[in-house]
N, C-alpha and C. Protein backbone atom coordinates (compact mmCIF):
# COMPACT_ATOMS: atom_id res chain seq x y z
N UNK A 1 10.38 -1.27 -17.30
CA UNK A 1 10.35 -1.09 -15.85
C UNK A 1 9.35 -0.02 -15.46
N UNK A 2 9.69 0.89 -15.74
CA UNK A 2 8.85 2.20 -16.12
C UNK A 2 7.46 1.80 -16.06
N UNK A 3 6.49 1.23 -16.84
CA UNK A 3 5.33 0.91 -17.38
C UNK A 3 4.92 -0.07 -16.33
N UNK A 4 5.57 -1.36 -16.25
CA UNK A 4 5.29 -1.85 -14.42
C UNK A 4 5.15 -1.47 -13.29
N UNK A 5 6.15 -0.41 -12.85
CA UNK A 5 5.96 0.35 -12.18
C UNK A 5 4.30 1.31 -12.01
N UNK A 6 3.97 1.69 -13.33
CA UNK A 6 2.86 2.41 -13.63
C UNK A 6 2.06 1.38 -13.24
N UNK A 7 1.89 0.26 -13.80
CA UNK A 7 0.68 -0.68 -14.00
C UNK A 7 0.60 -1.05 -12.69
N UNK A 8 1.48 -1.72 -11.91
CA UNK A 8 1.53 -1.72 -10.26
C UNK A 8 0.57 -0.84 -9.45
N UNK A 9 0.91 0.26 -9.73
CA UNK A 9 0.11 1.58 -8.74
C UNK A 9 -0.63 1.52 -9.14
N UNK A 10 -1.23 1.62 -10.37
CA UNK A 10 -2.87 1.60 -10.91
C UNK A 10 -3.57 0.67 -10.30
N UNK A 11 -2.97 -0.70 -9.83
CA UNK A 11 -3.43 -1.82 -9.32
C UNK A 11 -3.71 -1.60 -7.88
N UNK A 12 -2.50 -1.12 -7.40
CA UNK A 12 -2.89 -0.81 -5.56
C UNK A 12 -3.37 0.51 -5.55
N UNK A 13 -3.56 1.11 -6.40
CA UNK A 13 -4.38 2.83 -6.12
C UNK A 13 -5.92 2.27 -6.31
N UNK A 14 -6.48 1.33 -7.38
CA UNK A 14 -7.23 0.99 -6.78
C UNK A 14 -7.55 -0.14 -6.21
N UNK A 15 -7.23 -0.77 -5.64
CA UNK A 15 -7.59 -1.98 -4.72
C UNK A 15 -7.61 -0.75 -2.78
N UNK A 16 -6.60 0.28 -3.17
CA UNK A 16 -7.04 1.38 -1.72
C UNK A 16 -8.18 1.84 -1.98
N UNK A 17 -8.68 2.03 -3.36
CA UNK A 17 -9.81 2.52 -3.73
C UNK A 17 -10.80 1.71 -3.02
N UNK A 18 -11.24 0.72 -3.20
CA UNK A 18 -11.91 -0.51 -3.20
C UNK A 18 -11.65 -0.43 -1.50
N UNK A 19 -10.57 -0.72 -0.91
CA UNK A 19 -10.94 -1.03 0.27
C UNK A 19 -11.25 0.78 1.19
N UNK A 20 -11.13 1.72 0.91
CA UNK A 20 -11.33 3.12 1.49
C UNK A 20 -13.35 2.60 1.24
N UNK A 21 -13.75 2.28 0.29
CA UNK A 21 -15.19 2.32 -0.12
C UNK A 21 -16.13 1.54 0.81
N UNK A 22 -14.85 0.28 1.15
CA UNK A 22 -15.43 -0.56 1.90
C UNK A 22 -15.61 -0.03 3.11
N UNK A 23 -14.61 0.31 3.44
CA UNK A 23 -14.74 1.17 4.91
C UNK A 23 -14.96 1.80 5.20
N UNK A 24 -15.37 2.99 4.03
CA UNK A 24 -17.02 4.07 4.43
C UNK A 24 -17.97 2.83 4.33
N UNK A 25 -18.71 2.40 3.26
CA UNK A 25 -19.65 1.58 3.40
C UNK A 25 -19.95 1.03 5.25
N UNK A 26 -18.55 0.51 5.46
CA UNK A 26 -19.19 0.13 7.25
C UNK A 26 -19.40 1.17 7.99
N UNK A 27 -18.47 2.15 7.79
CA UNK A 27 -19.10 3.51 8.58
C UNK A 27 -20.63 4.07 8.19
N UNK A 28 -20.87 3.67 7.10
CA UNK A 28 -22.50 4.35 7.19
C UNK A 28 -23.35 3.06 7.99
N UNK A 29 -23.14 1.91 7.59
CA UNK A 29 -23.84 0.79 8.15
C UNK A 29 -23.35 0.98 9.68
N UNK A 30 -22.60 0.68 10.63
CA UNK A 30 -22.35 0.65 11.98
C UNK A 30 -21.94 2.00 12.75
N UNK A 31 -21.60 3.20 12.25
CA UNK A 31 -21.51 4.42 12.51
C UNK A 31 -20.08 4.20 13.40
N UNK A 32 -19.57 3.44 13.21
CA UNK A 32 -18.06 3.17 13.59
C UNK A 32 -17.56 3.57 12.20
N UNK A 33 -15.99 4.21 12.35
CA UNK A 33 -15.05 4.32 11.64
C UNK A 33 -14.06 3.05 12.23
N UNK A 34 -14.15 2.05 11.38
CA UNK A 34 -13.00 0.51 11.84
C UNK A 34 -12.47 0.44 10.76
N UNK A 35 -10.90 0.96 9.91
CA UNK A 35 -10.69 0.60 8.51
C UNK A 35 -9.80 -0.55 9.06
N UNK A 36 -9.82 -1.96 7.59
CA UNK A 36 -9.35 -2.65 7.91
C UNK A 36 -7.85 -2.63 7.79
N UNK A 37 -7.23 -3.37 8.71
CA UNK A 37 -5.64 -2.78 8.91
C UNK A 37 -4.79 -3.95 7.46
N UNK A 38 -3.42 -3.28 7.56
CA UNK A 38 -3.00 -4.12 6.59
C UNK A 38 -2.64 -5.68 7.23
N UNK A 39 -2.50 -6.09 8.41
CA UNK A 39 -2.54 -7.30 8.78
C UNK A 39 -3.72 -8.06 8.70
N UNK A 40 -5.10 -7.61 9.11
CA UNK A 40 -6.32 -8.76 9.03
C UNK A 40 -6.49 -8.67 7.13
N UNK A 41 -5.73 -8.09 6.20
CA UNK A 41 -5.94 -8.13 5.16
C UNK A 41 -5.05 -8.97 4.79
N UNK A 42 -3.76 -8.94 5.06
CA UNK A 42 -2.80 -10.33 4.60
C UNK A 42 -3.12 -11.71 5.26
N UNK A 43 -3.81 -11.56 6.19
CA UNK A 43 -4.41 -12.53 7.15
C UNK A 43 -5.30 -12.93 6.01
N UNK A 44 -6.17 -12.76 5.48
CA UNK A 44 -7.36 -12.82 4.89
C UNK A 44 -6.85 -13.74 3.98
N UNK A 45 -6.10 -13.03 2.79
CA UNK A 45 -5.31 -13.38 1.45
C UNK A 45 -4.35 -14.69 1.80
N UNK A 46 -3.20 -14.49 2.81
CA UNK A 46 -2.42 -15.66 3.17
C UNK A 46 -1.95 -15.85 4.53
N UNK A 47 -2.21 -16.64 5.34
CA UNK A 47 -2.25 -16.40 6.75
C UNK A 47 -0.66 -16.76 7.22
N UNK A 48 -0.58 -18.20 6.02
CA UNK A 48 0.63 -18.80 6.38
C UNK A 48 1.60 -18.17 6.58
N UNK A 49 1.89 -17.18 5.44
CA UNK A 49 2.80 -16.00 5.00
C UNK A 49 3.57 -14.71 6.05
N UNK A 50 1.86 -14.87 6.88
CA UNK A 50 1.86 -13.68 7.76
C UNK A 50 2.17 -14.24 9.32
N UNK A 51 2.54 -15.36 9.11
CA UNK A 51 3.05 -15.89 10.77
C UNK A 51 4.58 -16.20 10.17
N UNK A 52 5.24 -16.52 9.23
CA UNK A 52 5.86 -16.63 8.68
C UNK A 52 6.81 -14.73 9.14
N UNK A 53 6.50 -13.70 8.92
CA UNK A 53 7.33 -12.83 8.75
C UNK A 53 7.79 -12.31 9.87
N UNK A 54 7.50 -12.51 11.23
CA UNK A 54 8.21 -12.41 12.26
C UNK A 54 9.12 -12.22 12.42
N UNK A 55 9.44 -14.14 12.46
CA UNK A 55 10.65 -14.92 12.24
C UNK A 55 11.56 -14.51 11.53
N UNK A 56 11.27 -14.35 10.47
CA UNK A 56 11.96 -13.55 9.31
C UNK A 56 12.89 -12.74 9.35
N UNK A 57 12.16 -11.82 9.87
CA UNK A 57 12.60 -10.39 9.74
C UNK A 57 13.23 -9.96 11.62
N UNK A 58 13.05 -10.67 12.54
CA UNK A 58 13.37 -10.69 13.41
C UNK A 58 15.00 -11.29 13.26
N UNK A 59 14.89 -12.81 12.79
CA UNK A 59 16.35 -13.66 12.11
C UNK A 59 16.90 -13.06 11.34
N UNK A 60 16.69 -12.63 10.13
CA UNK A 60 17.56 -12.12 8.59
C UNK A 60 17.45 -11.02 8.97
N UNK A 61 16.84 -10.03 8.97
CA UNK A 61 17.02 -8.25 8.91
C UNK A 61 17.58 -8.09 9.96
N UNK A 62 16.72 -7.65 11.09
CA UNK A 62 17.20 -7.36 12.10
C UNK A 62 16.00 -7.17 13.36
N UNK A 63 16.23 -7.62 14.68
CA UNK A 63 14.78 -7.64 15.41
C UNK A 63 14.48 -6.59 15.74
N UNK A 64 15.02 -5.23 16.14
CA UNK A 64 14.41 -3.92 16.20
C UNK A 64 13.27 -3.35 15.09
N UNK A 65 13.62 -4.43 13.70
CA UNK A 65 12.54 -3.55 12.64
C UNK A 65 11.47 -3.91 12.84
N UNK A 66 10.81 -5.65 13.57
CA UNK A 66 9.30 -5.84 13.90
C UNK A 66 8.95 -4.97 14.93
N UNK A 67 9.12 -4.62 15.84
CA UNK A 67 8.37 -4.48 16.80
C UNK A 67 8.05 -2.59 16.21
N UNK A 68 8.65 -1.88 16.24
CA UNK A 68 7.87 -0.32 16.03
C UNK A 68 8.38 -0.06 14.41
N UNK A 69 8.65 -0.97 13.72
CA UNK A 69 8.23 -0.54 12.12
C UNK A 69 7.29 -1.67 11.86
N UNK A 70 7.62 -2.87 11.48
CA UNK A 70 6.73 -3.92 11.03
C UNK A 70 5.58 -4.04 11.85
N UNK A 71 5.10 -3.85 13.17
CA UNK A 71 3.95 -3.87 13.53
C UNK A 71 3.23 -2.41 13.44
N UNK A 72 3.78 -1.60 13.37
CA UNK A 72 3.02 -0.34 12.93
C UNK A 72 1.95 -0.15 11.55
N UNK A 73 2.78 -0.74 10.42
CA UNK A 73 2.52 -1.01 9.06
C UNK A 73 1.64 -2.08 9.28
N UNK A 74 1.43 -2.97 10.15
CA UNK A 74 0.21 -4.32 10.28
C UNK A 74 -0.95 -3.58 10.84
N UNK A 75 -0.65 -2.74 11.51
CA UNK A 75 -2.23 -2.38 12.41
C UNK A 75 -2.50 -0.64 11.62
N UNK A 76 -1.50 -0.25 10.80
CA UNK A 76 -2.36 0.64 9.53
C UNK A 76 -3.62 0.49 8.82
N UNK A 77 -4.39 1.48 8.46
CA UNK A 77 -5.40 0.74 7.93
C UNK A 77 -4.67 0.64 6.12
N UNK A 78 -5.34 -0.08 5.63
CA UNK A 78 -5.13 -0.86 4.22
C UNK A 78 -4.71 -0.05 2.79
N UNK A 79 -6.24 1.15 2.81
CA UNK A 79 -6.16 1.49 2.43
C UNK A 79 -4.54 3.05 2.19
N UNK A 80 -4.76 3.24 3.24
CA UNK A 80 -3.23 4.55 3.34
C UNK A 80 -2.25 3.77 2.98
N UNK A 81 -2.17 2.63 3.60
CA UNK A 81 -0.37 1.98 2.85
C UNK A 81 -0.55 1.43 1.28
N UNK A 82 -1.99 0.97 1.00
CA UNK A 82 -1.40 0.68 -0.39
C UNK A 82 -1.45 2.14 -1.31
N UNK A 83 -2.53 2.96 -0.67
CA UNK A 83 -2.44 3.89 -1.88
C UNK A 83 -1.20 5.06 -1.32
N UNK A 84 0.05 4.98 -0.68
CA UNK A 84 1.31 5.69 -0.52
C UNK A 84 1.87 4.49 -1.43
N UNK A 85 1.81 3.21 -1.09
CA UNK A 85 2.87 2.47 -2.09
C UNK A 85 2.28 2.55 -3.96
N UNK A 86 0.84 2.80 -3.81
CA UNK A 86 0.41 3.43 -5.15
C UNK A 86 1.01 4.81 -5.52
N UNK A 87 1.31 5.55 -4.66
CA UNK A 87 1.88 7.38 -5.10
C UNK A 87 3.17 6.35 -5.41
N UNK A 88 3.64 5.79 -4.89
CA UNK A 88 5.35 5.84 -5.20
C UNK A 88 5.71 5.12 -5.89
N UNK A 89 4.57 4.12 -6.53
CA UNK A 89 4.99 3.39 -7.57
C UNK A 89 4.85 4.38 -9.30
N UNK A 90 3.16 5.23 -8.80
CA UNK A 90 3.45 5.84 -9.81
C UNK A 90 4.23 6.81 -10.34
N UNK A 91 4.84 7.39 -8.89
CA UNK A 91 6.03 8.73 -9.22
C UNK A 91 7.37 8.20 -9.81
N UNK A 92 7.58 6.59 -9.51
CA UNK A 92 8.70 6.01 -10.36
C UNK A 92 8.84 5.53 -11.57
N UNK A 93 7.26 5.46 -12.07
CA UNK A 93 7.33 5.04 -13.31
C UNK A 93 6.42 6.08 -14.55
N UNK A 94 5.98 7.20 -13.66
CA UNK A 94 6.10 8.55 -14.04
C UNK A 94 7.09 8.70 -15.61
N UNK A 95 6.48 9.22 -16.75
CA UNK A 95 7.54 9.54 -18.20
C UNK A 95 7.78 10.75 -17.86
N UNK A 96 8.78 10.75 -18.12
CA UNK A 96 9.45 12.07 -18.07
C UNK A 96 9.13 12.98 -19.25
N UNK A 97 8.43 14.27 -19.05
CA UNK A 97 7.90 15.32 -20.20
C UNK A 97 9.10 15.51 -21.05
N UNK A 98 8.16 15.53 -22.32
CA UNK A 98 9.30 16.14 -23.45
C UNK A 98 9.14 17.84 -23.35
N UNK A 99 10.30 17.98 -23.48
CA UNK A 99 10.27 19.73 -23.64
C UNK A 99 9.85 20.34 -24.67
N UNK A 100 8.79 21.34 -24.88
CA UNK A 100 8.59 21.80 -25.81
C UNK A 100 9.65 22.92 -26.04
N UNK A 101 9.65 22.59 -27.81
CA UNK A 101 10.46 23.65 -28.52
C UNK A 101 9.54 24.88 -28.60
N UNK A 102 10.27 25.76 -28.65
CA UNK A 102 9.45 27.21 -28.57
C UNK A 102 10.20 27.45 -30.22
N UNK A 103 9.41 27.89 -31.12
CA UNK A 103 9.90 28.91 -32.24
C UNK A 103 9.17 29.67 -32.72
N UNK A 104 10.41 30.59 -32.82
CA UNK A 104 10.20 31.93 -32.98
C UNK A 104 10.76 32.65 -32.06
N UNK A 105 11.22 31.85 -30.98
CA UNK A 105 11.99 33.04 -29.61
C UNK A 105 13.35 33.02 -30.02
């Protein structure tokens, strides 16, 4: 679990990597700061998916969580939510230090 956890975050620490680069890259080209949000990015990847979670989460969870949590997290830019879900994947799958023995004390 541990090691998935690790391998996970390595994956979205850099793919935030990758998209933070992209989005300087447009800031030097258009002198706009526009990072892309995490919705035109699931848009991109699966559109179906992303008209799909509304419904969802409006029906099964509960409808207070789309409107000021789930649309907040869509119009984030890309990079900050994957690389926080990169910190927290790697702080969970984080090894725990062995203690060093001291001798002689």
């Amino acid at each position: 679990m541990r090691t998935g956890c690790r391998v996970l975050g390595l994956i979205l620490a850099g793919l935030a990597a990758a998209l933070l680069a992209l989005d300087l890259y447009r800031l030097v080209q258009s002198g706009q700061f526009s990072p892309t949000d995490v919705g035109a990015l699931w848009y991109l990847v699966h559109p179906e998916s992303l008209q799909l979670l509304q419904p969802a989460v409006e029906r099964h969870i509960h409808p207070i969580l789309w409107d000021p949590i789930t649309i907040t997290i869509l119009l984030s830019p890309a990079f900050l939510v994957l690389g926080i879900l990169a910190i927290l994947l790697l702080a969970v799958g984080q090894r725990r230090g062995r203690r060093s023995r001291r001798f002689g004390s």
